[in-house]
PDB file of N, CA and C in Angstrom:
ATOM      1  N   UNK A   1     111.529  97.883  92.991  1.00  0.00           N
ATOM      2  CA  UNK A   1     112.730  97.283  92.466  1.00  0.00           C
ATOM      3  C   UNK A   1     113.858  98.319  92.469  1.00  0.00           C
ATOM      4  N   UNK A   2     114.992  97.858  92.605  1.00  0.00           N
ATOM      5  CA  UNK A   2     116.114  98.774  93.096  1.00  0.00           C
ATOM      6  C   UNK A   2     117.211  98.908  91.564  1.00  0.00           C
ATOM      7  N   UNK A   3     116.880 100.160  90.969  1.00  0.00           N
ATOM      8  CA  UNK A   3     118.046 100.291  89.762  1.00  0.00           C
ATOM      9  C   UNK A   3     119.361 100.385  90.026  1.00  0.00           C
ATOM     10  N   UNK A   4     119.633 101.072  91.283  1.00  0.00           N
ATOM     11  CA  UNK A   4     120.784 101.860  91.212  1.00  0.00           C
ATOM     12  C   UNK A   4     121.040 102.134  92.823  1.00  0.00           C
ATOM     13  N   UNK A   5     122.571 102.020  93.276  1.00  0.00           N
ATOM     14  CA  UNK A   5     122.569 102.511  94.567  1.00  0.00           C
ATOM     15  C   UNK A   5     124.053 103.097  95.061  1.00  0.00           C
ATOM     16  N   UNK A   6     123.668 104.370  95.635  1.00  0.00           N
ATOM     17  CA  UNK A   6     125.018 104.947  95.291  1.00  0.00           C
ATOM     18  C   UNK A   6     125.809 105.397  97.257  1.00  0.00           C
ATOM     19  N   UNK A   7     126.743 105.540  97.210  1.00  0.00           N
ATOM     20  CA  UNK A   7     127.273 105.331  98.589  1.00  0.00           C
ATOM     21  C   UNK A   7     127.252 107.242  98.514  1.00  0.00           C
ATOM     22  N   UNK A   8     126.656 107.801  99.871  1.00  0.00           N
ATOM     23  CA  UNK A   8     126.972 109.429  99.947  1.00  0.00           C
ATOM     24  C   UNK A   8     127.621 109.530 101.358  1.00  0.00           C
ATOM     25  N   UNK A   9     128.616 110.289 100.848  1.00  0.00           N
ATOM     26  CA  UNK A   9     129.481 110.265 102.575  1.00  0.00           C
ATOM     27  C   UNK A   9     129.031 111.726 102.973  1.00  0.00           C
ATOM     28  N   UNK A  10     129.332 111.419 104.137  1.00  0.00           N
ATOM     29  CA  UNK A  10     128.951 112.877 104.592  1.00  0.00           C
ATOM     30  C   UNK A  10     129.780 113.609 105.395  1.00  0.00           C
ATOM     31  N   UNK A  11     129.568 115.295 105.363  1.00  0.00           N
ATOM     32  CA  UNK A  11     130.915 116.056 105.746  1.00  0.00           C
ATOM     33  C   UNK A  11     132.371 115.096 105.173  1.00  0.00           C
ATOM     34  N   UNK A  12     132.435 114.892 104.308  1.00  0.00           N
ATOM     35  CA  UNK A  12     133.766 114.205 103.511  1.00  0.00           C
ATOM     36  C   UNK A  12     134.110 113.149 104.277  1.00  0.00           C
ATOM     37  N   UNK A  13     133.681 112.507 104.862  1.00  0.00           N
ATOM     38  CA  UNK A  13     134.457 111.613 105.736  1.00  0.00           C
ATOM     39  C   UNK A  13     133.943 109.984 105.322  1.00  0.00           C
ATOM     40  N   UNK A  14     135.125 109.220 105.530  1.00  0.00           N
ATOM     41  CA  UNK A  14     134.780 107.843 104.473  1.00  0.00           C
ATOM     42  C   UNK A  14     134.145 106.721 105.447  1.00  0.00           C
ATOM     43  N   UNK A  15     133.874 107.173 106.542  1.00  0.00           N
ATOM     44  CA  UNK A  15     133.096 106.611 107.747  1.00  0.00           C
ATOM     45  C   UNK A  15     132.000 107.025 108.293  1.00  0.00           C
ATOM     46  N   UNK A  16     131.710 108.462 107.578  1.00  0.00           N
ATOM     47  CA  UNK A  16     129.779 108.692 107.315  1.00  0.00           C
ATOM     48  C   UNK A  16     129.522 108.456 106.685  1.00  0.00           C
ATOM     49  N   UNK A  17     128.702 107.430 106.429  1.00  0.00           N
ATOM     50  CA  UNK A  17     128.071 107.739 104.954  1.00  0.00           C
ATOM     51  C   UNK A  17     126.662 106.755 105.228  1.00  0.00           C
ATOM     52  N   UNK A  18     125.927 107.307 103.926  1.00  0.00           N
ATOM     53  CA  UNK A  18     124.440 106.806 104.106  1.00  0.00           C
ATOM     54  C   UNK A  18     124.889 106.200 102.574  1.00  0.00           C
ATOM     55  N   UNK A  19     123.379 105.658 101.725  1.00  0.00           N
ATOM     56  CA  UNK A  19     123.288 104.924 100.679  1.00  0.00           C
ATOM     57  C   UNK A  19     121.867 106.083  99.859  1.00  0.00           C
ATOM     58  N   UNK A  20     121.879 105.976  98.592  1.00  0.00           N
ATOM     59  CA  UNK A  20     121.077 106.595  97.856  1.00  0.00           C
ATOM     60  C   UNK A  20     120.424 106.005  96.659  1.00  0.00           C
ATOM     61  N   UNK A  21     119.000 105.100  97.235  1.00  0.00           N
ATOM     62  CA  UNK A  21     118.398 104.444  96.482  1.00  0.00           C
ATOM     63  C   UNK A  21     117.637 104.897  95.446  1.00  0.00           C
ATOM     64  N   UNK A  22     117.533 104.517  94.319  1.00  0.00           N
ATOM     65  CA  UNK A  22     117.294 105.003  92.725  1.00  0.00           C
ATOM     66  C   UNK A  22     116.122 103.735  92.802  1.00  0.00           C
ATOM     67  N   UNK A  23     114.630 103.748  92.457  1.00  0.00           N
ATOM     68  CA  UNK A  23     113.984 102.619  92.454  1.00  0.00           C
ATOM     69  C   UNK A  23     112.936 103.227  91.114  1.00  0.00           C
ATOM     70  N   UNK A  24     112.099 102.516  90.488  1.00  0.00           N
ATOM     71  CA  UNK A  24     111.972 102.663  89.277  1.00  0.00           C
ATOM     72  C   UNK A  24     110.152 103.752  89.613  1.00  0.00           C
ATOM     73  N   UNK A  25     110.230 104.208  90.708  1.00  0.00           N
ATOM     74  CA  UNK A  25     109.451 105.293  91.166  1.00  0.00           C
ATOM     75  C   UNK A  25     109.965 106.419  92.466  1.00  0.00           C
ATOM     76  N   UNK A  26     111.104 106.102  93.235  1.00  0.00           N
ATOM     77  CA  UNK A  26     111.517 106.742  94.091  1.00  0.00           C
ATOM     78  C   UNK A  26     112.768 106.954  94.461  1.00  0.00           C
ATOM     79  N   UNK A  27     113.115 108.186  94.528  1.00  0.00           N
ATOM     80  CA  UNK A  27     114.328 107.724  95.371  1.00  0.00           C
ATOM     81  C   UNK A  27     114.775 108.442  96.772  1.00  0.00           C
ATOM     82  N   UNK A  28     115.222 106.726  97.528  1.00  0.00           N
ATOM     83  CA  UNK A  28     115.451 106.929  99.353  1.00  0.00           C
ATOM     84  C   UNK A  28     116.868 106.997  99.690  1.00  0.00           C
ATOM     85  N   UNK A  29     116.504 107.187 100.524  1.00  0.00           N
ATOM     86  CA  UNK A  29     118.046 107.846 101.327  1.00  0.00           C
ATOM     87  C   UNK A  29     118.045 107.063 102.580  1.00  0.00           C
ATOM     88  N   UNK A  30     118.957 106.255 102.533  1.00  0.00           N
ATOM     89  CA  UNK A  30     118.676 105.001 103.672  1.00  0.00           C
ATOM     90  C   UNK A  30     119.875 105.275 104.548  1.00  0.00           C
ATOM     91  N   UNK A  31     119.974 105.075 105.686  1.00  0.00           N
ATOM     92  CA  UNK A  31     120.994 104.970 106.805  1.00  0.00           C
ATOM     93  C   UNK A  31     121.771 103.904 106.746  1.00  0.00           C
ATOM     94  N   UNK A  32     122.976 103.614 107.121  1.00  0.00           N
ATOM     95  CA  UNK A  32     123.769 102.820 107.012  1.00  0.00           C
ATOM     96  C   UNK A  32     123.933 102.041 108.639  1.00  0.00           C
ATOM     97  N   UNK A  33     122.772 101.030 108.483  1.00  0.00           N
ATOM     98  CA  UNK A  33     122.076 100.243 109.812  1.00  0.00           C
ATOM     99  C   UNK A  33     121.561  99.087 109.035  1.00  0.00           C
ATOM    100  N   UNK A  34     121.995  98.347 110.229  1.00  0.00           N
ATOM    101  CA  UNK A  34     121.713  97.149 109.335  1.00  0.00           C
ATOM    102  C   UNK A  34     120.206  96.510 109.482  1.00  0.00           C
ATOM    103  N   UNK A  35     119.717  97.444 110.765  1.00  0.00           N
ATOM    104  CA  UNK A  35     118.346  97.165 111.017  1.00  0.00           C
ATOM    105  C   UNK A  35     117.396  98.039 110.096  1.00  0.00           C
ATOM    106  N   UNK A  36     117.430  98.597 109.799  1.00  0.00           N
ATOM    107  CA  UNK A  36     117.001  99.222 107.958  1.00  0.00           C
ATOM    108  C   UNK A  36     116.342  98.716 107.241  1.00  0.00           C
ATOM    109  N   UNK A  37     115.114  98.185 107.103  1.00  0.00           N
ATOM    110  CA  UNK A  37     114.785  97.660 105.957  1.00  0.00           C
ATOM    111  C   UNK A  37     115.044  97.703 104.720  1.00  0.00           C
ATOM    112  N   UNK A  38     115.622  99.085 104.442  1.00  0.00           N
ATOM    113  CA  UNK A  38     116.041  99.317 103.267  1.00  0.00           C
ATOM    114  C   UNK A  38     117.381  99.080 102.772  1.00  0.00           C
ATOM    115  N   UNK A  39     118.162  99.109 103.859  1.00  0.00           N
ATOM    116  CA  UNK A  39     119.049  98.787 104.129  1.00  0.00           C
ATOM    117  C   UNK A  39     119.488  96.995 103.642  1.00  0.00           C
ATOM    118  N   UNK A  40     118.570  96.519 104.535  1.00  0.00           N
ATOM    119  CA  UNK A  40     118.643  95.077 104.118  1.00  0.00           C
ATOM    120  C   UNK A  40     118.474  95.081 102.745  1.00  0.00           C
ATOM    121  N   UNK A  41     117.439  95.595 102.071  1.00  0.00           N
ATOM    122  CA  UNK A  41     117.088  95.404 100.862  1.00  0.00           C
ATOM    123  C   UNK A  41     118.546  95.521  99.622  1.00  0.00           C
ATOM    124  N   UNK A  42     119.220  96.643 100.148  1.00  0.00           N
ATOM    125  CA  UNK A  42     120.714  96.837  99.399  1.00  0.00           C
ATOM    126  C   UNK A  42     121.361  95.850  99.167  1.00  0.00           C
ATOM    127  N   UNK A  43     121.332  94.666 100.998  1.00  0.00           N
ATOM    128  CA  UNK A  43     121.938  93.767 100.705  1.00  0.00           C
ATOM    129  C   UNK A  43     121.849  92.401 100.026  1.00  0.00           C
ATOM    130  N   UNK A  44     120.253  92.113  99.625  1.00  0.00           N
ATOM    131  CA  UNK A  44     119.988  91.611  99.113  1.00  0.00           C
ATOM    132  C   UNK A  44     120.135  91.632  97.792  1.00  0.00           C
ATOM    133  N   UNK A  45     120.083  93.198  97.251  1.00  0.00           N
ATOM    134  CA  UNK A  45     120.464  93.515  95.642  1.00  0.00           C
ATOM    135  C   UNK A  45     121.889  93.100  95.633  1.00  0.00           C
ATOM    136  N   UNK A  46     122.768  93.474  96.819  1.00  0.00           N
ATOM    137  CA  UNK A  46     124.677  93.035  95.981  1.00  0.00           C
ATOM    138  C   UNK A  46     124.365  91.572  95.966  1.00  0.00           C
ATOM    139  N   UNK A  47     123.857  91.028  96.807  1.00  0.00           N
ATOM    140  CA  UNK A  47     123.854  89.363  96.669  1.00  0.00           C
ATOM    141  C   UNK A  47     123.285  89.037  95.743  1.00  0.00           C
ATOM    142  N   UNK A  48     122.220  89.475  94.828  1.00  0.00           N
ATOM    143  CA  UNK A  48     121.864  89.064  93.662  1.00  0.00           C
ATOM    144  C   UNK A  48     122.702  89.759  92.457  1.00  0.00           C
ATOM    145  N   UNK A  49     123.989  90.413  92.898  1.00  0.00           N
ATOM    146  CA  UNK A  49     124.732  90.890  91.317  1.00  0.00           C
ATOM    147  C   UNK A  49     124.616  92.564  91.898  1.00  0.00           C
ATOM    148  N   UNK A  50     123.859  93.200  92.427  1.00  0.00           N
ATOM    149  CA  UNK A  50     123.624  94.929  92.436  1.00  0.00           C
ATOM    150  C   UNK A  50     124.910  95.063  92.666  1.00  0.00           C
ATOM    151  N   UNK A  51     125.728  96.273  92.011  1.00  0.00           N
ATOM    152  CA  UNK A  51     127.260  97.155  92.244  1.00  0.00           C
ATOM    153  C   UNK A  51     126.664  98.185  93.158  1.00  0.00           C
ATOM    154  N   UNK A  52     127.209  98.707  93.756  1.00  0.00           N
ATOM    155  CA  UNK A  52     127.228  99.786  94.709  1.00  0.00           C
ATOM    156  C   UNK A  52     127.753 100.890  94.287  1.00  0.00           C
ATOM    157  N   UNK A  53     127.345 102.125  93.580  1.00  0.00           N
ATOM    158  CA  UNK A  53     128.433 103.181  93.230  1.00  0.00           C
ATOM    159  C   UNK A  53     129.468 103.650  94.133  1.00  0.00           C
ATOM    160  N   UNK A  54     130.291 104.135  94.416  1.00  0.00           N
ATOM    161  CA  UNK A  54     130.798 104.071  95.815  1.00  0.00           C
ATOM    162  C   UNK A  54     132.271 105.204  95.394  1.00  0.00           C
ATOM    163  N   UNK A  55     131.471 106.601  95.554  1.00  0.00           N
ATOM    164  CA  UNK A  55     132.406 107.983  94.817  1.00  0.00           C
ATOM    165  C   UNK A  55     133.396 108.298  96.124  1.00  0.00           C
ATOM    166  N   UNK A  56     134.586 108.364  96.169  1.00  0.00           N
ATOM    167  CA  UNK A  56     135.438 108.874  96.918  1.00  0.00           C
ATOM    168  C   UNK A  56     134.763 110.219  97.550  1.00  0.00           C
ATOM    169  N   UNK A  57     134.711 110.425  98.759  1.00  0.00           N
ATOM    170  CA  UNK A  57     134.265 111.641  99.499  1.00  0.00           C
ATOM    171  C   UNK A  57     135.578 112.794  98.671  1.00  0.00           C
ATOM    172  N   UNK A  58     134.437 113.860  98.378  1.00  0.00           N
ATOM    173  CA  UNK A  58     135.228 114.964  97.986  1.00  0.00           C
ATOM    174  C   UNK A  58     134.589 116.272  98.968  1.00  0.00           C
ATOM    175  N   UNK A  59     135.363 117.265  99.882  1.00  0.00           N
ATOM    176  CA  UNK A  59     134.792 117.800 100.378  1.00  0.00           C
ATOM    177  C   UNK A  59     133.716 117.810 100.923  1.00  0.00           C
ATOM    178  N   UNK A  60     133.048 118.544 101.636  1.00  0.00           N
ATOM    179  CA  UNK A  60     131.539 118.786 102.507  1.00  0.00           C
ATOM    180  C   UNK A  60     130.119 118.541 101.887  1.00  0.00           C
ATOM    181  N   UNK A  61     129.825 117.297 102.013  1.00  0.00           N
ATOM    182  CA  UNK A  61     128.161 117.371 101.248  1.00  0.00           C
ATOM    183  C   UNK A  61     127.231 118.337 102.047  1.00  0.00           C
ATOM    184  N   UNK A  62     126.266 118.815 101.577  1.00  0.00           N
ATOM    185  CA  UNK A  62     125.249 119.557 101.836  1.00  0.00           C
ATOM    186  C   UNK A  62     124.863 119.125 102.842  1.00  0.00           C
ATOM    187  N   UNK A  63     124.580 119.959 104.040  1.00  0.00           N
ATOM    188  CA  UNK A  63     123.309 119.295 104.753  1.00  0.00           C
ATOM    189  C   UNK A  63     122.118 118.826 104.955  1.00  0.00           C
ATOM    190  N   UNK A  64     121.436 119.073 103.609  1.00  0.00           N
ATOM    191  CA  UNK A  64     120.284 118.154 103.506  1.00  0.00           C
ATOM    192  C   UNK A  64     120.640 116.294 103.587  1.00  0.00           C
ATOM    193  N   UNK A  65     121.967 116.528 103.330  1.00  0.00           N
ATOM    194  CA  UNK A  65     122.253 115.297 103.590  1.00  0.00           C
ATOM    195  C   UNK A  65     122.179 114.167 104.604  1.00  0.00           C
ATOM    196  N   UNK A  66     122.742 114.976 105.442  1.00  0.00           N
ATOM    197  CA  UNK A  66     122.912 114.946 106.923  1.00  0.00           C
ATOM    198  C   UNK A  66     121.871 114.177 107.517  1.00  0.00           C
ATOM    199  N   UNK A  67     120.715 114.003 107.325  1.00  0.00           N
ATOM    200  CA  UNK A  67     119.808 113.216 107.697  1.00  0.00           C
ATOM    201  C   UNK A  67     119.288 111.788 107.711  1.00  0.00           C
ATOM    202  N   UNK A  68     120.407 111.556 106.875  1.00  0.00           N
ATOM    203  CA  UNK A  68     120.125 110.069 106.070  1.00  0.00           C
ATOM    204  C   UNK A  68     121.686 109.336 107.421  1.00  0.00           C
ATOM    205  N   UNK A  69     121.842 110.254 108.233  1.00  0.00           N
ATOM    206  CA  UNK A  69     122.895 109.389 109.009  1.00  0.00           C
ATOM    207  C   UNK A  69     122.550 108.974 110.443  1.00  0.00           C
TER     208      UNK A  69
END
């Protein structure tokens, strides 16, 4: 089940970005594809009510990040 899902851009830019799933045992780092299962799953949470956190890119995220793109 999906608590929480937060938008991470990457290298600051408001057109990378992946999603950062909070689930009530894990949390994934999903690509922003719509062939994604997990992905889908996001969209199924906004359609049932889920908000999307969605933080203005501030400077360079880490590159561990980087992977989730």
């Amino acid at each position: 089940m999906i608590n929480s899902v937060e938008k991470i851009y990457i290298e600051g830019e408001t057109n990378k970005f992946c999603f950062k799933i909070i689930t009530d045992s894990e949390i994934i780092f999903v690509p922003n594809s719509e062939e994604n299962r997990h992905y889908q799953a996001i969209q199924e949470w906004i359609a049932a009510g889920g908000i999307v956190i969605d933080n203005a890119p501030s400077g360079t995220m880490d590159s561990r990040w980087w992977n989730c793109y």
